[in-house]
Protein backbone atom coordinates (compact mmCIF):
# COMPACT_ATOMS: atom_id res chain seq x y z
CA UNK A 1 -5.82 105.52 10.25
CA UNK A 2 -4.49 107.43 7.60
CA UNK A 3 -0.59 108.15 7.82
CA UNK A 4 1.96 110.19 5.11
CA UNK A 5 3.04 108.30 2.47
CA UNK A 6 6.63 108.99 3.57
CA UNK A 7 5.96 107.41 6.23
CA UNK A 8 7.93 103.97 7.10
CA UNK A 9 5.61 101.68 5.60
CA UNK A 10 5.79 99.09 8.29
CA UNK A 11 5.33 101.76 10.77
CA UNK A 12 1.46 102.50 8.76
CA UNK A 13 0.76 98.89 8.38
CA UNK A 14 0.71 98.52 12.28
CA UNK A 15 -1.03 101.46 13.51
CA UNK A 16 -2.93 100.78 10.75
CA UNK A 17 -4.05 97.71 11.81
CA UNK A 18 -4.30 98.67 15.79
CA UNK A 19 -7.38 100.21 16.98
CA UNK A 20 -5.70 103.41 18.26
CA UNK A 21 -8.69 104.99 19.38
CA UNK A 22 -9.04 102.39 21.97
CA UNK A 23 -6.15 102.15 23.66
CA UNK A 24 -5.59 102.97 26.91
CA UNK A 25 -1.80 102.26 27.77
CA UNK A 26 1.70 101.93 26.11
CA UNK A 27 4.83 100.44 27.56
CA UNK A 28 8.29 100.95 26.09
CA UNK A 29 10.40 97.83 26.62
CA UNK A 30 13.59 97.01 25.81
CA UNK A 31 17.46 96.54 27.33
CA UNK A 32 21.22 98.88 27.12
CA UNK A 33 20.88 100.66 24.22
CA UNK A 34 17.70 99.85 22.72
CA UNK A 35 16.49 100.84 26.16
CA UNK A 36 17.82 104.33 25.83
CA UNK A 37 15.60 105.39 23.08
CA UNK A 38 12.14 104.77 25.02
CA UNK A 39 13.19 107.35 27.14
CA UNK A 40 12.88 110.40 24.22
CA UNK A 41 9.94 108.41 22.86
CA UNK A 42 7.85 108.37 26.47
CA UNK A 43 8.96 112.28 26.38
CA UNK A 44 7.49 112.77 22.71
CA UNK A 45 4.39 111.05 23.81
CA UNK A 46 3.90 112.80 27.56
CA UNK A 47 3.90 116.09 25.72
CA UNK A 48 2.11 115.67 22.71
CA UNK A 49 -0.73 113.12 23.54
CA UNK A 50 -2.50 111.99 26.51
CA UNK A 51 -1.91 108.20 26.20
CA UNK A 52 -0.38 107.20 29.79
CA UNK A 53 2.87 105.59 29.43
CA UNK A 54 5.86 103.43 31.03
CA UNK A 55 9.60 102.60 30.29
CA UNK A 56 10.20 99.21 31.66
CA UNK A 57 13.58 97.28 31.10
CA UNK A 58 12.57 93.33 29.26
CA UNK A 59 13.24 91.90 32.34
CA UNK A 60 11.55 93.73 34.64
CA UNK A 61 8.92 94.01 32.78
CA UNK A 62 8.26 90.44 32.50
CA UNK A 63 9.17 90.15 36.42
CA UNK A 64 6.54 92.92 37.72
CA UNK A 65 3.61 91.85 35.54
CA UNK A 66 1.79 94.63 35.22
CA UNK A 67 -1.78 94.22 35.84
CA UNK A 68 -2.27 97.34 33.93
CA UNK A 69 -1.24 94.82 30.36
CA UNK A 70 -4.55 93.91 28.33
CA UNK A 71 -6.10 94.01 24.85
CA UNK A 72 -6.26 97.95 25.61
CA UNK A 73 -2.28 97.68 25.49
CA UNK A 74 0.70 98.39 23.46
CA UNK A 75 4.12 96.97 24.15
CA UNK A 76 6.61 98.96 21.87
CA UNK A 77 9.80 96.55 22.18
CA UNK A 78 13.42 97.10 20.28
CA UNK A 79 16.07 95.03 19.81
CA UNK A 80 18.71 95.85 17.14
CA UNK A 81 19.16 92.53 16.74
CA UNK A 82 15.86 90.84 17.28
CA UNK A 83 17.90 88.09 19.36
CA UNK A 84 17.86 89.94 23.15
CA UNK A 85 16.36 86.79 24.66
CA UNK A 86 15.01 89.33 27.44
CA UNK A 87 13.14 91.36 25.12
CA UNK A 88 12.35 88.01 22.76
CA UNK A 89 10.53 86.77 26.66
CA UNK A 90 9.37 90.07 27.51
CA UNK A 91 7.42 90.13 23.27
CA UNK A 92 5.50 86.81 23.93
CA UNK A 93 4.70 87.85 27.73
CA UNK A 94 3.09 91.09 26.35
CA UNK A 95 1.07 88.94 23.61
CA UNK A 96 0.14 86.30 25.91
CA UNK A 97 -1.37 88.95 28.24
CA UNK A 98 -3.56 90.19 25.45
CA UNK A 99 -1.62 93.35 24.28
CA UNK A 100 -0.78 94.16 20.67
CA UNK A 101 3.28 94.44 20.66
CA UNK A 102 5.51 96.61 17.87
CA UNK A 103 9.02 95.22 17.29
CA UNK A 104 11.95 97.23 16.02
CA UNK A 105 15.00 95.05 14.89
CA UNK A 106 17.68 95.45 12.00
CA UNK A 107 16.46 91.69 11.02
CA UNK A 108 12.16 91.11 10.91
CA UNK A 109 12.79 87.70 10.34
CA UNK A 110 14.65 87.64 14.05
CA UNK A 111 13.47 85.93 17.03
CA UNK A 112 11.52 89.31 18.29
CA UNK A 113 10.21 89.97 14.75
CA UNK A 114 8.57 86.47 15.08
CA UNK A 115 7.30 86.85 18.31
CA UNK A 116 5.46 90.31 17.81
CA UNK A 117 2.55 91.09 16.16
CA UNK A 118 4.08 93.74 14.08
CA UNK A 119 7.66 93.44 13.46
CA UNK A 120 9.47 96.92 11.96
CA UNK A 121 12.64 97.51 10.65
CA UNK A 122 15.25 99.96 10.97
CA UNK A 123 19.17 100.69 9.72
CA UNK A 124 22.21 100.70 12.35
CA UNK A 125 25.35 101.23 11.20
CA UNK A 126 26.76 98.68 13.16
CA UNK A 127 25.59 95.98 11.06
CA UNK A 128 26.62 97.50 7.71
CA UNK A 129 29.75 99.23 8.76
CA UNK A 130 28.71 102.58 6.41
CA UNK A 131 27.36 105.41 8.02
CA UNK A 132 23.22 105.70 7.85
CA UNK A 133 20.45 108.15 6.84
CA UNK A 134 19.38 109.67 10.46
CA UNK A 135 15.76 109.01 8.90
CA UNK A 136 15.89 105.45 8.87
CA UNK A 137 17.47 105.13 12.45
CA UNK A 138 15.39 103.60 15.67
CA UNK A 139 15.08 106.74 16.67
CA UNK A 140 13.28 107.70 13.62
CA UNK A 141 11.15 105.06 13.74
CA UNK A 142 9.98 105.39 17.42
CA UNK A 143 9.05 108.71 17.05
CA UNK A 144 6.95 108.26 14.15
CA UNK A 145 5.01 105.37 15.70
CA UNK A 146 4.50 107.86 18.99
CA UNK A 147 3.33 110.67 16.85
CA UNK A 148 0.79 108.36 14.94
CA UNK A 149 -0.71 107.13 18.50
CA UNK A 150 -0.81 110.99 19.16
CA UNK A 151 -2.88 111.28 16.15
CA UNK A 152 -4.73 108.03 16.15
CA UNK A 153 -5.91 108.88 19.59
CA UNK A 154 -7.47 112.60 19.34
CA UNK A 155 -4.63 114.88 19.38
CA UNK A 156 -3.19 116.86 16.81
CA UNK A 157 -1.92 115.38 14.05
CA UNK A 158 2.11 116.80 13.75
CA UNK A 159 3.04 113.58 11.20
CA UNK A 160 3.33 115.71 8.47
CA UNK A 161 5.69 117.74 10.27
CA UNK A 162 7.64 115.22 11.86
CA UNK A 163 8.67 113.45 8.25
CA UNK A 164 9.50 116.71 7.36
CA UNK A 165 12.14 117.06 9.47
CA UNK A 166 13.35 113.79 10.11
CA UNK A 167 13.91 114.30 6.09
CA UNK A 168 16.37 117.08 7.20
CA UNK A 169 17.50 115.32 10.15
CA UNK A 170 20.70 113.98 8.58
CA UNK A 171 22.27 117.17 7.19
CA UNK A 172 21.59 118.57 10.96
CA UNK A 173 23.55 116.45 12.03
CA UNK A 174 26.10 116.64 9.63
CA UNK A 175 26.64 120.04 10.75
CA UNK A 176 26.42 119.24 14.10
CA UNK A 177 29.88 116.90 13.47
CA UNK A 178 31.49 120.20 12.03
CA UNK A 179 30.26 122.16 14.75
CA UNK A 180 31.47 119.73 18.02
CA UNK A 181 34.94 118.75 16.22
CA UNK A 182 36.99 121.41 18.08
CA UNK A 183 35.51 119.77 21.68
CA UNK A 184 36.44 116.43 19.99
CA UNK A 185 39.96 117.60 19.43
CA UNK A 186 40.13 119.35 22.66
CA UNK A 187 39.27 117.02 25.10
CA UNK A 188 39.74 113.65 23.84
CA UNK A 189 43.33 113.05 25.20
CA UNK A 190 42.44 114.03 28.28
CA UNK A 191 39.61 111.78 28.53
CA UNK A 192 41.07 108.68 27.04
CA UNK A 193 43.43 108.81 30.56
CA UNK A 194 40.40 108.71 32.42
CA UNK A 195 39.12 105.49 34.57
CA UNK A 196 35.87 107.73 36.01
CA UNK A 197 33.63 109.85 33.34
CA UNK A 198 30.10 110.86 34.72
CA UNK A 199 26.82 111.69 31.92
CA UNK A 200 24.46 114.10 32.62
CA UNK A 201 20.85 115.22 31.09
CA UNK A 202 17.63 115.48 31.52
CA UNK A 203 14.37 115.39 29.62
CA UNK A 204 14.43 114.15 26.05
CA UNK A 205 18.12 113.57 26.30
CA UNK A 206 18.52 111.84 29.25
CA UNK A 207 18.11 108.15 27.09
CA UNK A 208 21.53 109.26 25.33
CA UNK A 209 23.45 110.17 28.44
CA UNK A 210 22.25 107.02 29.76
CA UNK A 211 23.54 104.76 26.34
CA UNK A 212 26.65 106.58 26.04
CA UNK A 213 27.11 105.71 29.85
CA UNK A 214 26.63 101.71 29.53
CA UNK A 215 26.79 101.01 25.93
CA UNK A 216 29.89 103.18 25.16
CA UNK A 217 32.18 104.04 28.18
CA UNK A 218 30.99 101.11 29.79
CA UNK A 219 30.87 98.55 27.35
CA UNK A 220 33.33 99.37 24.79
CA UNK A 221 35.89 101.31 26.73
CA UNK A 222 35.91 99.49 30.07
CA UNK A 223 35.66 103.31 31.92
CA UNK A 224 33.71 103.61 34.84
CA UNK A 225 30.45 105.88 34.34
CA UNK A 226 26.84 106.72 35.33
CA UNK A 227 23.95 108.70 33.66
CA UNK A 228 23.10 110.91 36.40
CA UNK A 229 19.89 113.00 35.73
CA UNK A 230 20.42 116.50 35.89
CA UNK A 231 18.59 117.04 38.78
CA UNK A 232 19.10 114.15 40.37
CA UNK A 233 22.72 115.64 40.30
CA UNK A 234 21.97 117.73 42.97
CA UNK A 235 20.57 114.50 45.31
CA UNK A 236 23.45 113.38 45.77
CA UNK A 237 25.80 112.82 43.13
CA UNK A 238 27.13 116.12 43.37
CA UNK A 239 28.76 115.34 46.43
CA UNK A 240 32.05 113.30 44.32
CA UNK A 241 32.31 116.38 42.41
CA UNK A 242 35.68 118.23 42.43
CA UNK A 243 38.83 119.70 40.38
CA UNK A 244 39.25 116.06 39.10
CA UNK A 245 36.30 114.40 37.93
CA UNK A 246 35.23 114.03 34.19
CA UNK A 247 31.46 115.22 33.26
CA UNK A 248 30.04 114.82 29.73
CA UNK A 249 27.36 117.23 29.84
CA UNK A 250 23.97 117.18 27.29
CA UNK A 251 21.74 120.59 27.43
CA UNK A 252 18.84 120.13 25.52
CA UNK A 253 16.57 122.47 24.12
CA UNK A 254 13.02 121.01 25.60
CA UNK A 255 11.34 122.36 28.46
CA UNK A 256 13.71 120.89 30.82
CA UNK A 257 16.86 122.80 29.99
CA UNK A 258 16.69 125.14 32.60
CA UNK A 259 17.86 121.29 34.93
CA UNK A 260 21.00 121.24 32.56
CA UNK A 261 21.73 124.82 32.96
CA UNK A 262 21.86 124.74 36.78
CA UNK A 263 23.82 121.33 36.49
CA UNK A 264 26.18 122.94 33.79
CA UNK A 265 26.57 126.17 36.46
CA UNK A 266 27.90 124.04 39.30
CA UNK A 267 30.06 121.68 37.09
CA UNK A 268 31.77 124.80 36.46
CA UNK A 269 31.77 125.96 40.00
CA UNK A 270 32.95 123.36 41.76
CA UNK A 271 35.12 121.58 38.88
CA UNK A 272 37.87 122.01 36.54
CA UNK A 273 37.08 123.80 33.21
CA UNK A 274 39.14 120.85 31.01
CA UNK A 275 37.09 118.06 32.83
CA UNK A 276 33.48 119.37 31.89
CA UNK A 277 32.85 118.42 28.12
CA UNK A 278 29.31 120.52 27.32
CA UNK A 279 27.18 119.64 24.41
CA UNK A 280 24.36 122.37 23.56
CA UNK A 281 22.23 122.10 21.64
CA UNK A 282 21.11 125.51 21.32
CA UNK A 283 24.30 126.28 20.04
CA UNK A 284 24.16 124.14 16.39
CA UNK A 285 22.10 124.90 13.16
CA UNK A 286 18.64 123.33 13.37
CA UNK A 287 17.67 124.24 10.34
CA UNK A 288 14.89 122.33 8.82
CA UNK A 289 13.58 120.81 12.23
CA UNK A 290 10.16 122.08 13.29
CA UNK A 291 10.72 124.10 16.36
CA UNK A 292 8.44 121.71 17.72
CA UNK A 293 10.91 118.86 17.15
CA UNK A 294 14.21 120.23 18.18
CA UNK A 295 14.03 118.98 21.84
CA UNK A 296 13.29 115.46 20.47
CA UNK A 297 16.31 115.24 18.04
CA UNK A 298 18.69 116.72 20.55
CA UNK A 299 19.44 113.48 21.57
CA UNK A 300 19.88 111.50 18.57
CA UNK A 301 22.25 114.31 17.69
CA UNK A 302 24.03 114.09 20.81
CA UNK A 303 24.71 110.64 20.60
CA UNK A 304 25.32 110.36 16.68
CA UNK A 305 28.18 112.69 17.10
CA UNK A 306 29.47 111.26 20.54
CA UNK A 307 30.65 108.34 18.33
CA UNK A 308 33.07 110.48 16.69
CA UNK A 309 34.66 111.73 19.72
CA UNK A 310 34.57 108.12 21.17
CA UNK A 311 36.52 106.63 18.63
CA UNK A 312 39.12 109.38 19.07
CA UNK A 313 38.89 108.41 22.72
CA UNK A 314 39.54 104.83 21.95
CA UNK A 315 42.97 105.90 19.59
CA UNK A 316 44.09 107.33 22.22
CA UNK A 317 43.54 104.36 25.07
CA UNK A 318 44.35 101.76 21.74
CA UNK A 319 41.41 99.94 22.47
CA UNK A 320 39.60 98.46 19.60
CA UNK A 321 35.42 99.94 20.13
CA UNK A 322 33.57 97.17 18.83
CA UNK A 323 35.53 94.21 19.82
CA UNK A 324 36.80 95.56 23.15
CA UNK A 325 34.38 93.31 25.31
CA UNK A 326 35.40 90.46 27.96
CA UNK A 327 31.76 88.81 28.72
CA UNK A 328 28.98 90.34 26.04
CA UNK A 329 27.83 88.02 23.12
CA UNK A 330 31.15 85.96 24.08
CA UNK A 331 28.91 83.97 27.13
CA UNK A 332 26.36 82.19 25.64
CA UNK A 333 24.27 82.00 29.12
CA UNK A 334 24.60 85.64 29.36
């Protein structure tokens, strides 16, 4: 199949080399944070093709054993570092079944770049300690492999479109920084004294309440959280809701706001106005996004900028972010 020539180059070799036409299935596998982004990438794909999809975690994945998996397959795995040993397992389980599998890792040489058929890479900042081009994040990469199944498979071919604004994705969120620095400044004390802090989303954005939940308050700051779908909120989870709990709030700007807006109008209800931190995106300059994108990047945005407020967070607690961990990639069994 013929992709852009902007497109990531190891992104056109695979679907290049898959028979798109005749697949029937993709799974999105993957753990924590790498798990997060399948979430936006099954939303890209639900509403813009009509390939039938899953979001499994490695694990599981290799646990349930899908009987659905087959040469008609496609296991999309990530693992920033290729060395998840669950998503390593879950890579040669999905090739041993017969299905063609996609890796995304900072490192192609890495255990999961070995063990997939078509290893891709991608830039975190984590591993060069400088900030990135939003273009050339795992995000970026996901979407473009969804949106060339979309077009590989019958439907309308938006790749084009999609390079196009991923090319303008980085000043967007630039601007977005500028934009969500007074909420930074405002409620970042008051958070850092916090042992509770709940997520919320829904749709597209869901995947970044969920990583800021158990990659970044969980992980890094030790503070007790849950992603709680916004309308699974009301299931529920609403019921520890009062004048003291701590909400981090995403509305989106897909076809699922309306959940946030409902969530957002009972947060403020029922809770304190200085313990409900609300990030909209209708609010920032989208500029150069399709309108047809903007849903999809809400959450990239979201959590790009979340690390700037985070860190704040973490001055104020005076824990260290990266290196404040008591069992992760300090056990080697776990």
């Amino acid at each position: 199949m013929s992709l852009p020539d902007r497109y990531h180059p190891a992104v056109s070799a695979a679907l290049s080399a898959i028979d798109v036409s005749a697949l029937r299935h993709v799974f999105f596998v993957a753990c924590g944070g790498s798990l997060s982004i399948m979430h936006p990438a099954k939303f890209m794909l639900d509403q813009h093709g009509t390939l039938p999809s899953d979001v499994f975690n490695a694990a599981e994945f290799v646990a349930r054993a899908p009987k659905r998996l087959g040469p008609d397959t496609l296991v999309v795995l990530c693992s920033m570092t290729g060395t998840t040993k669950e998503t390593v397992a879950a890579a040669r389980f999905a090739r041993a079944g017969g299905a063609v599998t996609i890796g995304l890792t900072v490192e192609p040489g890495s255990p999961l770049g070995e063990a997939v058929d078509h290893p891709v890479r991608f830039e975190a900042p984590y591993t060069t300690g400088v900030p990135i081009d939003a273009k050339d994040s795992n995000y970026s990469i996901i979407y473009q492999i969804v949106l060339g199944l979309v077009a590989g498979s019958g439907g309308e071919d938006l790749t084009e479109e999609l390079i196009d604004s991923l090319c303008n994705l980085q000043v967007v969120i630039d601007r977005a920084q500028e934009s969500f620095a007074p909420l930074w400044d405002r409620y970042a004390e008051h958070f850092a004294r916090q042992d509770v802090i709940y997520t919320m989303a829904s749709g597209a954005s869901y995947g970044a309440a969920y990583s800021f939940a158990i990659c970044v308050l969980m992980e890094m700051q030790w503070i007790n959280s849950q992603a709680i779908h916004s309308n699974e909120f009301f299931h529920g989870p609403f019921e520890v809701l009062d004048e003291t709990r701590c909400f981090v709030l995403m509305k989106g700007i897909d076809s699922t706001r309306d959940l946030d807006v409902r969530a957002e109008e009972f947060l403020h209800r029922f809770g304190k106005a200085e313990n409900i931190l609300v990030l909209d995106a209708q609010a920032l300059d989208m500029t150069g996004i399709d309108p047809r994108f903007r849903g999809n990047v809400a959450p990239l945005i979201f959590f790009d900028t979340l690390w700037r407020f985070i860190y704040k967070v973490a001055g104020f607690r005076q824990q260290v972010m990266l290196d404040g961990r008591r069992y992760m990639k300090k056990l080697s069994d776990y």
